[in-house]
C-alpha atoms as a PDB file:
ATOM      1  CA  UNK A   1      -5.885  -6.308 -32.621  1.00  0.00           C
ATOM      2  CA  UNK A   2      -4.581  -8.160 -29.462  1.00  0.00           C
ATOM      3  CA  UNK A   3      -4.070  -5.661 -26.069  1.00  0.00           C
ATOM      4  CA  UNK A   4       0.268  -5.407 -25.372  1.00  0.00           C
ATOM      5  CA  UNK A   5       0.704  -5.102 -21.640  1.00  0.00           C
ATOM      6  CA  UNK A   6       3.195  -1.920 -21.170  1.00  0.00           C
ATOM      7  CA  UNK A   7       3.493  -1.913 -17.078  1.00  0.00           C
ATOM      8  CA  UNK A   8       2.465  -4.582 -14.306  1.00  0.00           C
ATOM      9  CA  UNK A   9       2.820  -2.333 -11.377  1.00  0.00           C
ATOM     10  CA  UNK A  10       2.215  -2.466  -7.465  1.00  0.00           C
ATOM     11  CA  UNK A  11       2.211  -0.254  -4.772  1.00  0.00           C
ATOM     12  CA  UNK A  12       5.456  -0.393  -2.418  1.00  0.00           C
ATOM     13  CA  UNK A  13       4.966  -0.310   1.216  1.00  0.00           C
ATOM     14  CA  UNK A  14       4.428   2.705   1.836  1.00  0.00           C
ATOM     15  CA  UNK A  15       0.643   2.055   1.223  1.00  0.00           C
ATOM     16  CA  UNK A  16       0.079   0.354   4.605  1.00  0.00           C
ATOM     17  CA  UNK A  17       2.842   2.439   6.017  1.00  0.00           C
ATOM     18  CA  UNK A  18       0.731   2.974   9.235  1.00  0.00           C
ATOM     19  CA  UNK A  19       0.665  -0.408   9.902  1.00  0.00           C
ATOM     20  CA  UNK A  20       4.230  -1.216   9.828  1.00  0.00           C
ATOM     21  CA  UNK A  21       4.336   2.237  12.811  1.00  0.00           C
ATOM     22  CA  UNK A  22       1.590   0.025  14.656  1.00  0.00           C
ATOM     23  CA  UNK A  23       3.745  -3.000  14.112  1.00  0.00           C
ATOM     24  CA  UNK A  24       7.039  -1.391  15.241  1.00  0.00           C
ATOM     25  CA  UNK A  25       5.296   0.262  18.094  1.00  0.00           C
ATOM     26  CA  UNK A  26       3.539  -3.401  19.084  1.00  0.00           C
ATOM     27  CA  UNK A  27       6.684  -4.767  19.221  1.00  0.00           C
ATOM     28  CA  UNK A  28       8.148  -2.124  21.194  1.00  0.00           C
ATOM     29  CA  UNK A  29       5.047  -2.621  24.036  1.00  0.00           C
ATOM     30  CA  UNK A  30       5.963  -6.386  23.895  1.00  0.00           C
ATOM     31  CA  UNK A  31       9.628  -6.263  25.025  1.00  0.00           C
ATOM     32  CA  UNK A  32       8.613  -3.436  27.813  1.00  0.00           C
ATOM     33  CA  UNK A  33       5.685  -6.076  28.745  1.00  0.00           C
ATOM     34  CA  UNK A  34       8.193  -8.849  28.931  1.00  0.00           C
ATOM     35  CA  UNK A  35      10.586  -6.687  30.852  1.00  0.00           C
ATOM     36  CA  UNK A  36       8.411  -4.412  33.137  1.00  0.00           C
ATOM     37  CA  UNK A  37      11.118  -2.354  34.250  1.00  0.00           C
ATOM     38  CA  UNK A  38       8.232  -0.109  36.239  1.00  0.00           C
ATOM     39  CA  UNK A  39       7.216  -2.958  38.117  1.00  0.00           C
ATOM     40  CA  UNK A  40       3.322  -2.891  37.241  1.00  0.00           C
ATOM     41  CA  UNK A  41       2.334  -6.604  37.914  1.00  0.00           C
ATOM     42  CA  UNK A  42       3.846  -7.995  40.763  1.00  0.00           C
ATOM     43  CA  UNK A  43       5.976 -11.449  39.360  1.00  0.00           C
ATOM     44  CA  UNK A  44       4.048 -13.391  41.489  1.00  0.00           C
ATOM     45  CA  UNK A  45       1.250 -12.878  39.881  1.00  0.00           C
ATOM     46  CA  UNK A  46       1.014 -15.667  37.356  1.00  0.00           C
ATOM     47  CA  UNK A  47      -1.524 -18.097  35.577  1.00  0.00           C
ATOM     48  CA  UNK A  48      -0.570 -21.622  35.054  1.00  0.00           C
ATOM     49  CA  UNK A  49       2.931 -20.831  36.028  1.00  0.00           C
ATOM     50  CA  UNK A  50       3.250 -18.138  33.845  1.00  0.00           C
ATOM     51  CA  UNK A  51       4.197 -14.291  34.274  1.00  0.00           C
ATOM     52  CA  UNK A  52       0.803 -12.223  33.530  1.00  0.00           C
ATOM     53  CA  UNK A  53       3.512  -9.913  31.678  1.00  0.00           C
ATOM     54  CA  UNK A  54       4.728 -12.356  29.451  1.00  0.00           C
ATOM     55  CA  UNK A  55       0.815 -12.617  28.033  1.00  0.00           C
ATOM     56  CA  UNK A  56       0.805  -9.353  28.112  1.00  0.00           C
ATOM     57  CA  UNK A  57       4.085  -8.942  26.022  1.00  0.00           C
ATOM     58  CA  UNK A  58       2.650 -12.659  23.627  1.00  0.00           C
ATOM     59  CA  UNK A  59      -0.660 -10.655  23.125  1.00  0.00           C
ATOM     60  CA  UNK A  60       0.941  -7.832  22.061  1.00  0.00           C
ATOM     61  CA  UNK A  61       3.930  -9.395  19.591  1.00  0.00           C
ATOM     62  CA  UNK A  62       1.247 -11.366  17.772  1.00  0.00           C
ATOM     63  CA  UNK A  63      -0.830  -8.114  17.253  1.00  0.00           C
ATOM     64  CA  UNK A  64       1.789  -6.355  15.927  1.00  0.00           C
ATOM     65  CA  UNK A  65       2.869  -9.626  13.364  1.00  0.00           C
ATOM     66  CA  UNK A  66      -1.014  -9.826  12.670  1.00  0.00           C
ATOM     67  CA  UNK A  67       0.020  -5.651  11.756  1.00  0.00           C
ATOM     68  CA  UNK A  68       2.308  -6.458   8.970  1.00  0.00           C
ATOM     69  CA  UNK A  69       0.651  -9.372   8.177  1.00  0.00           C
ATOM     70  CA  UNK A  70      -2.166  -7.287   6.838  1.00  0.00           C
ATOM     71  CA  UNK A  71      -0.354  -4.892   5.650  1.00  0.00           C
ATOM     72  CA  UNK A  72       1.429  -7.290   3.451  1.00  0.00           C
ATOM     73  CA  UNK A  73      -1.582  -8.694   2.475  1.00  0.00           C
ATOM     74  CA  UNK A  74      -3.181  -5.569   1.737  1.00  0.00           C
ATOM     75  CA  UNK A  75      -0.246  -4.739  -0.734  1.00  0.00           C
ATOM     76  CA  UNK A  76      -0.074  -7.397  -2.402  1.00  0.00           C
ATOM     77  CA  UNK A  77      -4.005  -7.570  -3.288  1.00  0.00           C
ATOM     78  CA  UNK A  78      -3.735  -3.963  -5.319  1.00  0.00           C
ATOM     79  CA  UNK A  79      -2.238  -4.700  -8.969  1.00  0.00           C
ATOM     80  CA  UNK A  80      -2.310  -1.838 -11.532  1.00  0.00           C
ATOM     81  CA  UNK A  81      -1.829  -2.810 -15.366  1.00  0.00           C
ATOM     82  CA  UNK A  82      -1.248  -0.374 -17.800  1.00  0.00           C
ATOM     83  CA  UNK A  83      -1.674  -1.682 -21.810  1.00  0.00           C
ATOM     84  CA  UNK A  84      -1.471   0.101 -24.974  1.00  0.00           C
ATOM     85  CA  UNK A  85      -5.278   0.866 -24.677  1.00  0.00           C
ATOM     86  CA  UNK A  86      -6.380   1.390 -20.965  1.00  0.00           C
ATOM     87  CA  UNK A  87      -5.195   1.714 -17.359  1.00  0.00           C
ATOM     88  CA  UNK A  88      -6.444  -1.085 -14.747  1.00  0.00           C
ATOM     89  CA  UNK A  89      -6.952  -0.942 -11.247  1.00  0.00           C
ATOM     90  CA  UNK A  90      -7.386  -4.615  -9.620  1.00  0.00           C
ATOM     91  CA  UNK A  91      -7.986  -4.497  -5.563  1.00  0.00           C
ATOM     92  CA  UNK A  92      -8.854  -7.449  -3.598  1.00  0.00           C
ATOM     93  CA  UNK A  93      -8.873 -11.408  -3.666  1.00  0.00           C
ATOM     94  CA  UNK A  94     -12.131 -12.802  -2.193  1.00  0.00           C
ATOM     95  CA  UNK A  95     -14.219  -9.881  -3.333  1.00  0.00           C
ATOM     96  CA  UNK A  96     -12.672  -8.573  -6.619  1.00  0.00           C
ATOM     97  CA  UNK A  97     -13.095  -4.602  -7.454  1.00  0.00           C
ATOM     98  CA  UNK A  98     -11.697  -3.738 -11.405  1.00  0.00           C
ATOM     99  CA  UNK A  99     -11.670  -0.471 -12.358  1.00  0.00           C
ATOM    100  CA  UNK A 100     -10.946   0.222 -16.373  1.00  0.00           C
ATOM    101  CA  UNK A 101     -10.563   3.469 -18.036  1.00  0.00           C
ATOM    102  CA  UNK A 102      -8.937   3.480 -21.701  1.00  0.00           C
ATOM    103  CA  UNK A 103      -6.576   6.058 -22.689  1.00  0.00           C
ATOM    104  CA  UNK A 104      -8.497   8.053 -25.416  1.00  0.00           C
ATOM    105  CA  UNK A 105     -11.038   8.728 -22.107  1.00  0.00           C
ATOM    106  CA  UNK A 106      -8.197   9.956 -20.154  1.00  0.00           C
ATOM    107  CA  UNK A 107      -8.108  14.385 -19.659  1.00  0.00           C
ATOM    108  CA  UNK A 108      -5.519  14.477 -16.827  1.00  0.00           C
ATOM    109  CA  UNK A 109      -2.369  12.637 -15.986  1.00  0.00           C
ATOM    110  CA  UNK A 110      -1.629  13.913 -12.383  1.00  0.00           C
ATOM    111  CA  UNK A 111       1.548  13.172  -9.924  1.00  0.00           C
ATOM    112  CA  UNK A 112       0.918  13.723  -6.571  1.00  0.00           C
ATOM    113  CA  UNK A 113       3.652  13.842  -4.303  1.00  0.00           C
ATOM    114  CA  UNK A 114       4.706  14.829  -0.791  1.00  0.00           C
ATOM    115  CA  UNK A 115       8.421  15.684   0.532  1.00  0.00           C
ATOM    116  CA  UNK A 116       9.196  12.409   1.433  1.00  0.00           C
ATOM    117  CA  UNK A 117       7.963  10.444  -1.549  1.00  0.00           C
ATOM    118  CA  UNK A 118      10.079  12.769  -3.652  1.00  0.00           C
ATOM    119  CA  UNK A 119      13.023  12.138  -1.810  1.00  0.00           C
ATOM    120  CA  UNK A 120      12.318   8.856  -2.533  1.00  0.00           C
ATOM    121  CA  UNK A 121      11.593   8.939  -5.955  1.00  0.00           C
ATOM    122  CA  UNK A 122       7.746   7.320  -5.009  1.00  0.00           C
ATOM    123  CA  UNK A 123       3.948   9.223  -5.346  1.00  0.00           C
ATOM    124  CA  UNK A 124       0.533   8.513  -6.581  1.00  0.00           C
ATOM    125  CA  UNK A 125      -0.882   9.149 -10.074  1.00  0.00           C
ATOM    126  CA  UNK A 126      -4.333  10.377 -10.632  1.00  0.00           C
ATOM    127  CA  UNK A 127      -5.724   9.776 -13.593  1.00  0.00           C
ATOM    128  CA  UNK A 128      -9.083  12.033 -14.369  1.00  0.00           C
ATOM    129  CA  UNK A 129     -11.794  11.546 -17.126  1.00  0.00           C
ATOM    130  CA  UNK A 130     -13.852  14.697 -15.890  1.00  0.00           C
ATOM    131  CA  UNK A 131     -16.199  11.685 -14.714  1.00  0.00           C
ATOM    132  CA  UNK A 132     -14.529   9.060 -13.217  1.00  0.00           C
ATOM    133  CA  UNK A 133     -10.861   9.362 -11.451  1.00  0.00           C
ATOM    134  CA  UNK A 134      -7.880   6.639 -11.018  1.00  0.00           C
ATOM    135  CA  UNK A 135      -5.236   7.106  -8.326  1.00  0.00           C
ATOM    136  CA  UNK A 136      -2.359   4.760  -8.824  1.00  0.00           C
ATOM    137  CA  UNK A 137      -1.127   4.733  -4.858  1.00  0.00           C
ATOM    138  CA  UNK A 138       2.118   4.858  -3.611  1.00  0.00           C
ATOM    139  CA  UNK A 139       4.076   3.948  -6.893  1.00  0.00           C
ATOM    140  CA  UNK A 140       8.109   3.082  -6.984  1.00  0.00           C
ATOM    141  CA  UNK A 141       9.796   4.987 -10.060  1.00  0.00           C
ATOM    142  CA  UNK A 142       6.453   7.468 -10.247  1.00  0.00           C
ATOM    143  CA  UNK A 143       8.293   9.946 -12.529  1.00  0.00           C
ATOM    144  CA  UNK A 144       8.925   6.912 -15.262  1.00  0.00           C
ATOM    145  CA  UNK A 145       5.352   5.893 -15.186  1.00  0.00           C
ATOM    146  CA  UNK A 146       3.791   9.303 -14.833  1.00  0.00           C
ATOM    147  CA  UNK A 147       6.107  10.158 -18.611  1.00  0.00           C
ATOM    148  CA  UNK A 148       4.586   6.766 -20.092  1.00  0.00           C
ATOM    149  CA  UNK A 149       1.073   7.375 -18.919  1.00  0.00           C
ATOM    150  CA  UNK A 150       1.374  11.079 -20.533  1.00  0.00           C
ATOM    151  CA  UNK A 151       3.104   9.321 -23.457  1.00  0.00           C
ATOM    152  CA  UNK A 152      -0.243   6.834 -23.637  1.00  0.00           C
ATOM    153  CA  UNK A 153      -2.815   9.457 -23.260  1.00  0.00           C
ATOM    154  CA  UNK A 154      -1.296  11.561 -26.088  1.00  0.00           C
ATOM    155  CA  UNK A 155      -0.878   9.270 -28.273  1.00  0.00           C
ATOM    156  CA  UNK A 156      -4.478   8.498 -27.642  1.00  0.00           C
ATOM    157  CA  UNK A 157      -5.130  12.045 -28.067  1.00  0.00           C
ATOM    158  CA  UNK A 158      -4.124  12.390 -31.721  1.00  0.00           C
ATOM    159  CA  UNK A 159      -5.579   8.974 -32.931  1.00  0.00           C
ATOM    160  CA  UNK A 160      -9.171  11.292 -32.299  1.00  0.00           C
END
């Protein structure tokens, strides 16, 4: 019998949200470094005709970019797949981690959520075999998916 996909899912932002603070905080450093109210560097001091602040500020913009950058990338490289027979986990393009675990394995379905991801209608699902455990990061709609996972696992449960 041929596999039905149920749910192609991916983790929203808030997965790399420390790197969208580092970006927004980059960016912040820049446009002081480009302005230098305090002072700091004298504006005579330059190399090839340029302010040593606006490297400063350059360096810094590009850093923070190269923040979200990686952030993006790390969000889009996580892809969970739920079928009608198994949950999968799929992390990472050059070096590919899968992680599998079918339904009738499955003991716990587990929402984890903090303040703000409930406000926000977003969590994490951990799904538990008593051996080997799943965590579903940072998922849009958790409460939808969490129901359907449960819905999954019992189903599972009485085909035993």
């Amino acid at each position: 019998m041929a596999e039905t996909t149920l749910l192609n899912l991916r983790p929203t932002r808030l997965i790399a949200l420390h790197y969208y603070i580092a970006w927004v905080f980059l960016w912040i450093l820049a446009a002081l470094s480009f302005l230098d109210p305090t002072r700091l560097i004298p504006d005579d001091w330059t190399l090839l005709g340029v302010r040593l602040q606006s490297y400063a500020g350059a360096l810094l913009g590009l850093l923070g970019l190269a923040a979200v950058l990686f952030a993006e990338f790390k969000r889009l490289t996580i892809r969970y797949t739920v079928t009608d027979s198994r949950i999968i986990r799929k992390d990472g393009i050059v070096r590919r981690k899968t992680n599998q675990m079918p339904f009738n394995k499955i003991e716990r379905v587990e929402l984890d959520q903090g303040l703000i991801q409930r406000i926000f209608n977003l969590g994490d699902i951990v799904l538990d075999t008593g051996e080997d455990t799943i965590v579903l990061q940072s998922l849009g709609n958790v409460e939808v998916v969490q129901a359907e996972l449960s819905r999954q696992v019992a189903a599972h449960d009485r085909k035993t």
